[in-house]
PDB file of N, CA and C in Angstrom:
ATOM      1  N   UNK A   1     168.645-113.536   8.135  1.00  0.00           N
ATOM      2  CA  UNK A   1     167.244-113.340   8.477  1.00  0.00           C
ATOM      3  C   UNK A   1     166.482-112.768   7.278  1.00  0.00           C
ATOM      4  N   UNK A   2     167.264-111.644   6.884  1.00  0.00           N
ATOM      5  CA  UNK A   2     166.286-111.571   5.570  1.00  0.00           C
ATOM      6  C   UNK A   2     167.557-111.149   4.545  1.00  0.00           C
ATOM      7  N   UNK A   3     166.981-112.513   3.491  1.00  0.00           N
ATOM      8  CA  UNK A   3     168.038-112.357   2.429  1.00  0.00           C
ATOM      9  C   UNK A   3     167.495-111.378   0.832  1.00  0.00           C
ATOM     10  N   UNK A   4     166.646-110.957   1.106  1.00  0.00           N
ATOM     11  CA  UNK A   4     166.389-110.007  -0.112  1.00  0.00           C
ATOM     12  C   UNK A   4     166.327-108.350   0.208  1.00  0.00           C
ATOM     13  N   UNK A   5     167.289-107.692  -0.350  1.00  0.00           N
ATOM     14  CA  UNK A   5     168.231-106.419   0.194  1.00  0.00           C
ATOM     15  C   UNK A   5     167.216-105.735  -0.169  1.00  0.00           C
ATOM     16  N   UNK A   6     166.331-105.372  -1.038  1.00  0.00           N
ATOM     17  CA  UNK A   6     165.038-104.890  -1.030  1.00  0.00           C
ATOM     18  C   UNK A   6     164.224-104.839   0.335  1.00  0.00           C
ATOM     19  N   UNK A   7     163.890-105.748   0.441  1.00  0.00           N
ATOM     20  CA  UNK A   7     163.185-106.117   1.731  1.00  0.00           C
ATOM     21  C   UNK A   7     163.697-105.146   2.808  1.00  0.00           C
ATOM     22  N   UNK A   8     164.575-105.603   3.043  1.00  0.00           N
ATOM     23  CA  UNK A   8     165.752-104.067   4.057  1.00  0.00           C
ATOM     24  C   UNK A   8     165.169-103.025   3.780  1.00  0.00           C
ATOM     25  N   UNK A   9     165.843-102.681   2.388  1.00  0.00           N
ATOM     26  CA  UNK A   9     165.476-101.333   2.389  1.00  0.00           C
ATOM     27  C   UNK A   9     164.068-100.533   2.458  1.00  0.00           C
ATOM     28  N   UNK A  10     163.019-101.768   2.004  1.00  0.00           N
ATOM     29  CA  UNK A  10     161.722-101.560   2.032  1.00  0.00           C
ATOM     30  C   UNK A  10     161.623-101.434   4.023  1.00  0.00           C
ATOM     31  N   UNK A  11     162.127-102.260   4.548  1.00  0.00           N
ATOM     32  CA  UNK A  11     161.724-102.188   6.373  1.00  0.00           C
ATOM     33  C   UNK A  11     162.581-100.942   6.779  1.00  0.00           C
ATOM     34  N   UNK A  12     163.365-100.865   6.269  1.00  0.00           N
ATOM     35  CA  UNK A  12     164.185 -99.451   7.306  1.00  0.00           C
ATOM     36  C   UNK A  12     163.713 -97.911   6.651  1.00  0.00           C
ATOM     37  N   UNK A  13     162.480 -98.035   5.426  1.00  0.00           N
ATOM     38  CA  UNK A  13     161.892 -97.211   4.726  1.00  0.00           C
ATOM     39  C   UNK A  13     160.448 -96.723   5.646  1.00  0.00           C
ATOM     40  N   UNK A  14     160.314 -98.490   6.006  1.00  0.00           N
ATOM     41  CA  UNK A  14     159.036 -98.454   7.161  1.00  0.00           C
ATOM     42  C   UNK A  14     159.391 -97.827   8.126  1.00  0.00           C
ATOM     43  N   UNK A  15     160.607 -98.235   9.214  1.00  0.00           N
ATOM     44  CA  UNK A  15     160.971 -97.660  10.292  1.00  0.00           C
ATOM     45  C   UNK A  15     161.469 -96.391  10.604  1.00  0.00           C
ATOM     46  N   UNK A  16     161.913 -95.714   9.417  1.00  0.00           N
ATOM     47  CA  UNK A  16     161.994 -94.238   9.145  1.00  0.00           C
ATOM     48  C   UNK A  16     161.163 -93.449   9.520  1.00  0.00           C
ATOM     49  N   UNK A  17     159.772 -94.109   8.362  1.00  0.00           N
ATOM     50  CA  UNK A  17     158.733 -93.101   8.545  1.00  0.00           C
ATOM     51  C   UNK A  17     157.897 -93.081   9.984  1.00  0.00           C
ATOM     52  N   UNK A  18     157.694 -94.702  10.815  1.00  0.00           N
ATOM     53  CA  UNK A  18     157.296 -94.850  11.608  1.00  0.00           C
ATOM     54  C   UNK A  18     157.588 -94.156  12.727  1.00  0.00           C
ATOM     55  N   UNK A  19     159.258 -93.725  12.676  1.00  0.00           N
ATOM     56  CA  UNK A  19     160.206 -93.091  13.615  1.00  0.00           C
ATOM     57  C   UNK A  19     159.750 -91.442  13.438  1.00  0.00           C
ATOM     58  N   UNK A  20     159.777 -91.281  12.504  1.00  0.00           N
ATOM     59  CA  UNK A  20     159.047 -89.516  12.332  1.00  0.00           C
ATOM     60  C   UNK A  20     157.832 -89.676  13.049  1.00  0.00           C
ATOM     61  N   UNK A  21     156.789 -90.309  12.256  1.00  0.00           N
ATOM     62  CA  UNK A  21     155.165 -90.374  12.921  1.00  0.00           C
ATOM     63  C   UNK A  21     155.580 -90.099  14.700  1.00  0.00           C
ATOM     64  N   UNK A  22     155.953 -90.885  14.906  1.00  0.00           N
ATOM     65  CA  UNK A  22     155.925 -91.517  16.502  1.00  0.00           C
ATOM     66  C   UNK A  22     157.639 -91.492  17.252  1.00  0.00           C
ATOM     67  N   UNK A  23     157.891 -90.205  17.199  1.00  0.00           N
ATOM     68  CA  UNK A  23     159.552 -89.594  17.847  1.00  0.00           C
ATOM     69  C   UNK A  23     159.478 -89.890  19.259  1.00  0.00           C
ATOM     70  N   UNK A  24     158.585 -90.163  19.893  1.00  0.00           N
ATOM     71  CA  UNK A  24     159.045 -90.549  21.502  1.00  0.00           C
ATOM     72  C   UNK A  24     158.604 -92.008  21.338  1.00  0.00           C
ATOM     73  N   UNK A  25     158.646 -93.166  20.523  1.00  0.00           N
ATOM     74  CA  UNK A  25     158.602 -93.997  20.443  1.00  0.00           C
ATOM     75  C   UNK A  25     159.865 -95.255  20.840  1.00  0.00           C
ATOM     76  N   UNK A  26     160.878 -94.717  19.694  1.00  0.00           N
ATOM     77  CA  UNK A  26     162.088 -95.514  20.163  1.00  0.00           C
ATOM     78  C   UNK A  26     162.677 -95.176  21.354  1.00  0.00           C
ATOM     79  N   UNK A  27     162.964 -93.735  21.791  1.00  0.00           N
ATOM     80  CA  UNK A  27     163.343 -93.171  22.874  1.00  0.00           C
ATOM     81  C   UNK A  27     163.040 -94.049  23.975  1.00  0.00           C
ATOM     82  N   UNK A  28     161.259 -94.218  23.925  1.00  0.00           N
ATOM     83  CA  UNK A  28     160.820 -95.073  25.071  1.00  0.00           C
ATOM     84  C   UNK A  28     161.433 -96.954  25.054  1.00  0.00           C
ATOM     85  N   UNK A  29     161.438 -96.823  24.513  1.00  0.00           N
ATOM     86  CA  UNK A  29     161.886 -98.505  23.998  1.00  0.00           C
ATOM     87  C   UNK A  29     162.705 -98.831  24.635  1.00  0.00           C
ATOM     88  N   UNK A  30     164.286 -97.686  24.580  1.00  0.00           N
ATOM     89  CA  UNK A  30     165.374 -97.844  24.515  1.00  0.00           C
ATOM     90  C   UNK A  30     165.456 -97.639  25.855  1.00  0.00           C
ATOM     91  N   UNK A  31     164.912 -96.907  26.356  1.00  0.00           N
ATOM     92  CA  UNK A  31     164.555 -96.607  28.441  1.00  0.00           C
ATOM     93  C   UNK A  31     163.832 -98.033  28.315  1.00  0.00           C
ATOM     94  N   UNK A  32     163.264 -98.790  27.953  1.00  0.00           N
ATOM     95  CA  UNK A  32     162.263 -99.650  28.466  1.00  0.00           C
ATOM     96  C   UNK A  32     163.849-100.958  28.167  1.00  0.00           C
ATOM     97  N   UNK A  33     164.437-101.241  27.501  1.00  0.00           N
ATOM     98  CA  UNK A  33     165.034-101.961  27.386  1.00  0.00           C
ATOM     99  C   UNK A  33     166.258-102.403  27.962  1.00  0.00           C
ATOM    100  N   UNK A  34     166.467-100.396  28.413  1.00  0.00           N
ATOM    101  CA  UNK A  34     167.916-100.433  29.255  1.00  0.00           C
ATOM    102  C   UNK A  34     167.640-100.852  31.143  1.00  0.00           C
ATOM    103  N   UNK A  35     166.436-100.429  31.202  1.00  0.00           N
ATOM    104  CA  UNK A  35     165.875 -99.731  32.344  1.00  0.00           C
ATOM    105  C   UNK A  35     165.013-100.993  33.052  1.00  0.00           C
ATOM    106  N   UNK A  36     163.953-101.466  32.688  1.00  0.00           N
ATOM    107  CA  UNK A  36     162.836-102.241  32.711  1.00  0.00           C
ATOM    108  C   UNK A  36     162.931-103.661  32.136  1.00  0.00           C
ATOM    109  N   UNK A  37     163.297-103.642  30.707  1.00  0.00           N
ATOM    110  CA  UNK A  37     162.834-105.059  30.312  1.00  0.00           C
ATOM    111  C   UNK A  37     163.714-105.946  30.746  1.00  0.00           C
ATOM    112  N   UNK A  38     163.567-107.358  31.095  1.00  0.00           N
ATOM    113  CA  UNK A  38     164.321-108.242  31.281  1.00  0.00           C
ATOM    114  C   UNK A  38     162.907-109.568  31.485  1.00  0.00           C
ATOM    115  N   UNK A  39     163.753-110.532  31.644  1.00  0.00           N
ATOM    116  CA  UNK A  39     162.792-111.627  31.508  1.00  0.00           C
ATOM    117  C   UNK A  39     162.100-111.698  33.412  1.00  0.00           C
ATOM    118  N   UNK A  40     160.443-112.038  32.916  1.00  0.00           N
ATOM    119  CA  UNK A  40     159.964-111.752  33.916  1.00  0.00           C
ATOM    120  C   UNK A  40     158.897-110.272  34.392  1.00  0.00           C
ATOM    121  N   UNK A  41     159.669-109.447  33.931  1.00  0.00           N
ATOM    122  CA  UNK A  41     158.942-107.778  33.361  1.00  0.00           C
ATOM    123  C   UNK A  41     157.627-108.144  32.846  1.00  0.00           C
ATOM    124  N   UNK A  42     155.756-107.375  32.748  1.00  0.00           N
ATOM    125  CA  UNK A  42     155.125-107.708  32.304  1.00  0.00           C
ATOM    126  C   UNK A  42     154.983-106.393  31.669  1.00  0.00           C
ATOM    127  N   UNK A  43     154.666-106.305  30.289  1.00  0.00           N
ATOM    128  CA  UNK A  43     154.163-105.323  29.327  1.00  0.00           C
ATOM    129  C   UNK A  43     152.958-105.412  29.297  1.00  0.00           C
ATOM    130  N   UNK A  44     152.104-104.370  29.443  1.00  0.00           N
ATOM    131  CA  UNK A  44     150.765-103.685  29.243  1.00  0.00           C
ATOM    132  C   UNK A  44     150.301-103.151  27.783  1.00  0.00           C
ATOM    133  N   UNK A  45     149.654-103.535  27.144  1.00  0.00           N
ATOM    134  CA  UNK A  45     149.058-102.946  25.984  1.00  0.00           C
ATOM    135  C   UNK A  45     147.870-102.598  25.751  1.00  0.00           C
ATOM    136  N   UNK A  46     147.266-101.553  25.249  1.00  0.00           N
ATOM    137  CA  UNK A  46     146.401-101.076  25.353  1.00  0.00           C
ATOM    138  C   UNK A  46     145.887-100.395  24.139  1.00  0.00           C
ATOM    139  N   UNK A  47     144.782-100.495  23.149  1.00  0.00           N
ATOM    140  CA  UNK A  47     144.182 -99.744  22.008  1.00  0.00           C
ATOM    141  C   UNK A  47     143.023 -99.368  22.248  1.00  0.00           C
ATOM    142  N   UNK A  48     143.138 -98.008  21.856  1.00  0.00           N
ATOM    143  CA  UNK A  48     141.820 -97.466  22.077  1.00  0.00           C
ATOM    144  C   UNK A  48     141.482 -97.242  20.073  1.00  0.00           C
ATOM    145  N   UNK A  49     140.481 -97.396  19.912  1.00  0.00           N
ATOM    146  CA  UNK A  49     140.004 -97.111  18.376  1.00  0.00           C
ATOM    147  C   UNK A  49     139.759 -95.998  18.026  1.00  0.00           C
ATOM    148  N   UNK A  50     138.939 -95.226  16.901  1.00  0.00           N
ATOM    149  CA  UNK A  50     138.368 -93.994  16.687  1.00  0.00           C
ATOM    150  C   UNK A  50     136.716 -93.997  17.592  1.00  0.00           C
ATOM    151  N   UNK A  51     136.172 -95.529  17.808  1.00  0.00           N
ATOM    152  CA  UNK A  51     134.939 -95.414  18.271  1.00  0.00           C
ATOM    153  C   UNK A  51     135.410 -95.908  19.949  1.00  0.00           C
ATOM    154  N   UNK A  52     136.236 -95.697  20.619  1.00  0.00           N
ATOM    155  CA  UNK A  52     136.672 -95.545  21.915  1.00  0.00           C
ATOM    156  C   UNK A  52     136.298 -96.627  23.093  1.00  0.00           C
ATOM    157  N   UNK A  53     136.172 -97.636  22.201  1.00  0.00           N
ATOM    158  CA  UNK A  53     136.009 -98.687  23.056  1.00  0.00           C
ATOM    159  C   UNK A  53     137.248 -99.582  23.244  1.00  0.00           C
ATOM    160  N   UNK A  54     137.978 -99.643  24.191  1.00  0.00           N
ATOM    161  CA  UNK A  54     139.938 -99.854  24.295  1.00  0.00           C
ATOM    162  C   UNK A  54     139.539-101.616  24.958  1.00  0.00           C
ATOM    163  N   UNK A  55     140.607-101.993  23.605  1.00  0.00           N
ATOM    164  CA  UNK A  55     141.057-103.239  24.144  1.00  0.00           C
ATOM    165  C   UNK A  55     142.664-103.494  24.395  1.00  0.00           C
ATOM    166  N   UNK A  56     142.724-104.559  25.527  1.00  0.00           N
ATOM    167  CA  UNK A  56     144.539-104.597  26.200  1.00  0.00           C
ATOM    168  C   UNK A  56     144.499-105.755  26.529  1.00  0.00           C
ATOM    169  N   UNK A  57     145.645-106.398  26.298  1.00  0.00           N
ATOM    170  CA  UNK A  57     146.109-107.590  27.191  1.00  0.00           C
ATOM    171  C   UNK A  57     147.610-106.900  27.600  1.00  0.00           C
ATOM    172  N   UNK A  58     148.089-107.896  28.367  1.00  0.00           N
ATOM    173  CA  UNK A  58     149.661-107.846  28.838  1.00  0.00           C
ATOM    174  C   UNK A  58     150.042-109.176  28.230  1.00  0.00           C
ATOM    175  N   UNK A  59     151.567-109.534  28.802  1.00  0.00           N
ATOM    176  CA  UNK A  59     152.569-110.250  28.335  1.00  0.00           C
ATOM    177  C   UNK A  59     153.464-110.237  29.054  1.00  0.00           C
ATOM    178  N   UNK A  60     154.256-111.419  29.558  1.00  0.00           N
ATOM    179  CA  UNK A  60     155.113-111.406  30.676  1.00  0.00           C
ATOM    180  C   UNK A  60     156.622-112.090  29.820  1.00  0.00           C
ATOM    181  N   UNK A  61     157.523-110.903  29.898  1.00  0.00           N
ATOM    182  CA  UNK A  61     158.663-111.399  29.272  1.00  0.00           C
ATOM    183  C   UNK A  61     159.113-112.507  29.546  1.00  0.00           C
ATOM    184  N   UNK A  62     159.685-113.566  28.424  1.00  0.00           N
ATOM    185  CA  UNK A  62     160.377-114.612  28.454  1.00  0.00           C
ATOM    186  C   UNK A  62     161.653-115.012  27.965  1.00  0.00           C
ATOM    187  N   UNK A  63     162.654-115.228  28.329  1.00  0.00           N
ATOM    188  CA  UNK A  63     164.261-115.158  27.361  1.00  0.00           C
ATOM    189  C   UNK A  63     164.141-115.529  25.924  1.00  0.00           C
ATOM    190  N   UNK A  64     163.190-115.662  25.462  1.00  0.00           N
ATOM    191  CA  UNK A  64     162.825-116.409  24.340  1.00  0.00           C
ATOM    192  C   UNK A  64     162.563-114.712  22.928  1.00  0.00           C
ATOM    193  N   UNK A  65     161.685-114.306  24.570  1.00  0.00           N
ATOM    194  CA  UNK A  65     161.373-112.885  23.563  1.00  0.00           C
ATOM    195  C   UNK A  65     162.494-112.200  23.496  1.00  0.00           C
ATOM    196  N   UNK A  66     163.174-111.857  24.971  1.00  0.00           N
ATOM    197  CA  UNK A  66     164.279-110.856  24.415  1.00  0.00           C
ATOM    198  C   UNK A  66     165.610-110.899  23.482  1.00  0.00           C
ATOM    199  N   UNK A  67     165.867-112.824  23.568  1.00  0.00           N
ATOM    200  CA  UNK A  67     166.475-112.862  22.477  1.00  0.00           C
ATOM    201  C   UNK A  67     165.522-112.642  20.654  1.00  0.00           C
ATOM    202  N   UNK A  68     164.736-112.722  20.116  1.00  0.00           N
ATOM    203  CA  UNK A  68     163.942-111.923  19.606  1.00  0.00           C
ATOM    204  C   UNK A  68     164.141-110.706  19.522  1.00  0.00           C
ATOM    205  N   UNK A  69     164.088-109.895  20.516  1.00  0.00           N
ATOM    206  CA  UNK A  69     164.212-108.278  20.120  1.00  0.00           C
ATOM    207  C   UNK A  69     165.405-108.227  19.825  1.00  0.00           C
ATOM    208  N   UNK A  70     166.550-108.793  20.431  1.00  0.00           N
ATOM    209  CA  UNK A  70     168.033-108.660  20.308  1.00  0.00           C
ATOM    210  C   UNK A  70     168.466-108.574  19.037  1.00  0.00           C
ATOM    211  N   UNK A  71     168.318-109.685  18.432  1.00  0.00           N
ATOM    212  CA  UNK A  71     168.432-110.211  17.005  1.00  0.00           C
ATOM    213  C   UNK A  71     167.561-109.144  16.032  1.00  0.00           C
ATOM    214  N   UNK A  72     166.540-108.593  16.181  1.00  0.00           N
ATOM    215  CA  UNK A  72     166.018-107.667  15.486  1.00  0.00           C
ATOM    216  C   UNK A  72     166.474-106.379  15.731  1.00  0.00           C
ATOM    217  N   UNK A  73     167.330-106.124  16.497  1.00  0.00           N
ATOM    218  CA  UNK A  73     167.769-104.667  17.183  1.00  0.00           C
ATOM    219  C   UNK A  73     169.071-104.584  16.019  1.00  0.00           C
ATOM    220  N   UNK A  74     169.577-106.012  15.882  1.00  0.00           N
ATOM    221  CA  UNK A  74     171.031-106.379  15.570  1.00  0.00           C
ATOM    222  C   UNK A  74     170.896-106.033  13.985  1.00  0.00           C
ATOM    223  N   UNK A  75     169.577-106.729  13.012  1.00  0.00           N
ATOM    224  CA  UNK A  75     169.148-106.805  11.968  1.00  0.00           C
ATOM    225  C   UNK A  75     169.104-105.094  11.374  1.00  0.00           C
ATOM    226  N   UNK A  76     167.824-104.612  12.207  1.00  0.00           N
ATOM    227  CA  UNK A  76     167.977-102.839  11.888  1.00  0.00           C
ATOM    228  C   UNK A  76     168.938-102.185  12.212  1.00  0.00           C
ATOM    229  N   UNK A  77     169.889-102.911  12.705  1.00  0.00           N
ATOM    230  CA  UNK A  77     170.788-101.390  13.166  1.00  0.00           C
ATOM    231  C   UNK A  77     172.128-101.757  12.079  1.00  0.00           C
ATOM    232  N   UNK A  78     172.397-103.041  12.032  1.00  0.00           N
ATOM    233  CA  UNK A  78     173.287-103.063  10.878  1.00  0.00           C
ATOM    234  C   UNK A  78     172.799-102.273   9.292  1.00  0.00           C
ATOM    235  N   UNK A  79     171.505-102.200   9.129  1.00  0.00           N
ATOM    236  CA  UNK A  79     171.172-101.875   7.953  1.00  0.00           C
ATOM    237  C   UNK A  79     170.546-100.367   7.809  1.00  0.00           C
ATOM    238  N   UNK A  80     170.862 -99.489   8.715  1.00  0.00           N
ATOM    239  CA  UNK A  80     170.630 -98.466   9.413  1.00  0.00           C
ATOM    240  C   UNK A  80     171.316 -97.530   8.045  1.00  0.00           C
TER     241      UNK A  80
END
């Protein structure tokens, strides 16, 4: 998936810091993944801006996505 070892180290440099910023982030994921997600499940998203006008759609899981997360779960965690 990604053949330049840079690249890695540049994304698990991202996901580090992202993981500090935002510590109940993966936590939730990992409840959402063990717990909740499966195909069929609909995810809610929601942004609110600095000028507070919030936009959201949802998304209704498809085997398509969770193989997707799988494979990316598989990618970061080997290079962990």
């Amino acid at each position: 998936m990604f053949n330049n070892v840079s690249q890695l180290l540049e994304l698990r440099a991202l996901r580090n810091r992202f993981e500090k910023n935002h510590p109940k982030f993966f936590p939730f994921m990992k409840a959402a993944k063990t717990r909740a997600l499966e195909e069929g499940s609909l995810i809610e998203i929601s942004v609110t801006p600095p000028d507070g006008e919030m936009i959201s759609t949802n998304l209704k899981v498809q085997a398509s996505d969770l193989e997707l997360l799988q494979k990316l779960t598989e990618v970061l965690s080997q290079n962990q």
